[in-house]
C-alpha atoms as a PDB file:
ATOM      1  CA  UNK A   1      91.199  80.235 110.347  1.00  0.00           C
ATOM      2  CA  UNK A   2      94.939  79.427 108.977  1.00  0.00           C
ATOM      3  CA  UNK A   3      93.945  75.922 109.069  1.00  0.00           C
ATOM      4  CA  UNK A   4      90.969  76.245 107.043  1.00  0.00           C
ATOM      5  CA  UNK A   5      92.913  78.269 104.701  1.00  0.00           C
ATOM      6  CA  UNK A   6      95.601  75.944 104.237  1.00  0.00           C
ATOM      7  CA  UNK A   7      92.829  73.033 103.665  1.00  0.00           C
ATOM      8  CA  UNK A   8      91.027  75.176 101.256  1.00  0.00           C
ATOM      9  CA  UNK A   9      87.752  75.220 103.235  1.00  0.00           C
ATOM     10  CA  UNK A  10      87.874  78.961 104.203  1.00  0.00           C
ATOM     11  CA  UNK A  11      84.781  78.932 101.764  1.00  0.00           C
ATOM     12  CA  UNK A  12      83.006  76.447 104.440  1.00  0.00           C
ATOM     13  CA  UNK A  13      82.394  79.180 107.121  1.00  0.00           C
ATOM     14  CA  UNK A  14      82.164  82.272 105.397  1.00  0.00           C
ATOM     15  CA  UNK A  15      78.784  84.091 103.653  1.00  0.00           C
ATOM     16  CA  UNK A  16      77.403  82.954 100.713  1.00  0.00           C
ATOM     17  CA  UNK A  17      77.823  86.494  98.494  1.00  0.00           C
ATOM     18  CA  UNK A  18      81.651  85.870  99.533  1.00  0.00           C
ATOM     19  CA  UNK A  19      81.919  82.345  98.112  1.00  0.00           C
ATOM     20  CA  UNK A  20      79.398  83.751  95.204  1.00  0.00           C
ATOM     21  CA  UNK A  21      82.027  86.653  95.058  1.00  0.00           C
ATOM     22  CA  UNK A  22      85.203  84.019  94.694  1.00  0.00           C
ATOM     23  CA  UNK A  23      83.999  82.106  92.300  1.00  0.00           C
ATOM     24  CA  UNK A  24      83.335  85.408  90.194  1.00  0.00           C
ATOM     25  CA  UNK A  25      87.034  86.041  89.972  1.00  0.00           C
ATOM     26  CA  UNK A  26      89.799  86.055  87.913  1.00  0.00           C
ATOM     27  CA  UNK A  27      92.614  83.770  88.715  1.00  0.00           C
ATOM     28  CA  UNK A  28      94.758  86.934  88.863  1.00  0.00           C
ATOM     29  CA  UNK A  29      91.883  88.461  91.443  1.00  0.00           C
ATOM     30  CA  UNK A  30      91.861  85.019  93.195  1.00  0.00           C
ATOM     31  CA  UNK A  31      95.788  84.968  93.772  1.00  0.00           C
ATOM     32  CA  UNK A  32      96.148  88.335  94.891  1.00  0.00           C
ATOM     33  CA  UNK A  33      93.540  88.316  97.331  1.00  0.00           C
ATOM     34  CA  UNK A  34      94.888  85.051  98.969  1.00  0.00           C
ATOM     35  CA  UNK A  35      98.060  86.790  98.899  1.00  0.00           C
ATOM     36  CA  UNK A  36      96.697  89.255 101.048  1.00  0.00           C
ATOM     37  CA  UNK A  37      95.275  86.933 103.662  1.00  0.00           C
ATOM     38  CA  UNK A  38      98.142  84.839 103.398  1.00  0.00           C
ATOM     39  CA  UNK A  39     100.591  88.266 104.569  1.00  0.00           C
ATOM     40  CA  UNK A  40      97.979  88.880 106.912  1.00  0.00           C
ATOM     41  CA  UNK A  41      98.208  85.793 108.670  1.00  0.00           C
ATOM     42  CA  UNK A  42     102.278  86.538 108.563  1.00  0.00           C
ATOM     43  CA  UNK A  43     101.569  89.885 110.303  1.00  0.00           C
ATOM     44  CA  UNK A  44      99.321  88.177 113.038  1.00  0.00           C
ATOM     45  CA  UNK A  45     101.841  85.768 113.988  1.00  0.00           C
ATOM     46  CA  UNK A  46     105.187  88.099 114.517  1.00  0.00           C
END
């Protein structure tokens, strides 16, 4: 999943309401929702 994240294909394997759901938000939505999965990824790998 970090890999597909980092290559910006996360959108590849997940449902289409989610990718219909992404490209619905803001930028400021967009960033802090990455953000999230970006600290979650942090928190799996400690």
């Amino acid at each position: 999943m970090k890999d597909l994240y980092e290559k910006d294909k996360l959108d590849e394997v997940t449902d289409p309401f989610y990718t219909k759901m992404v490209k619905d938000m803001t930028s400021g939505q967009r960033f802090q929702m990455e953000a999230c999965v970006a600290l979650a990824m942090l928190w799996e790998g400690r």
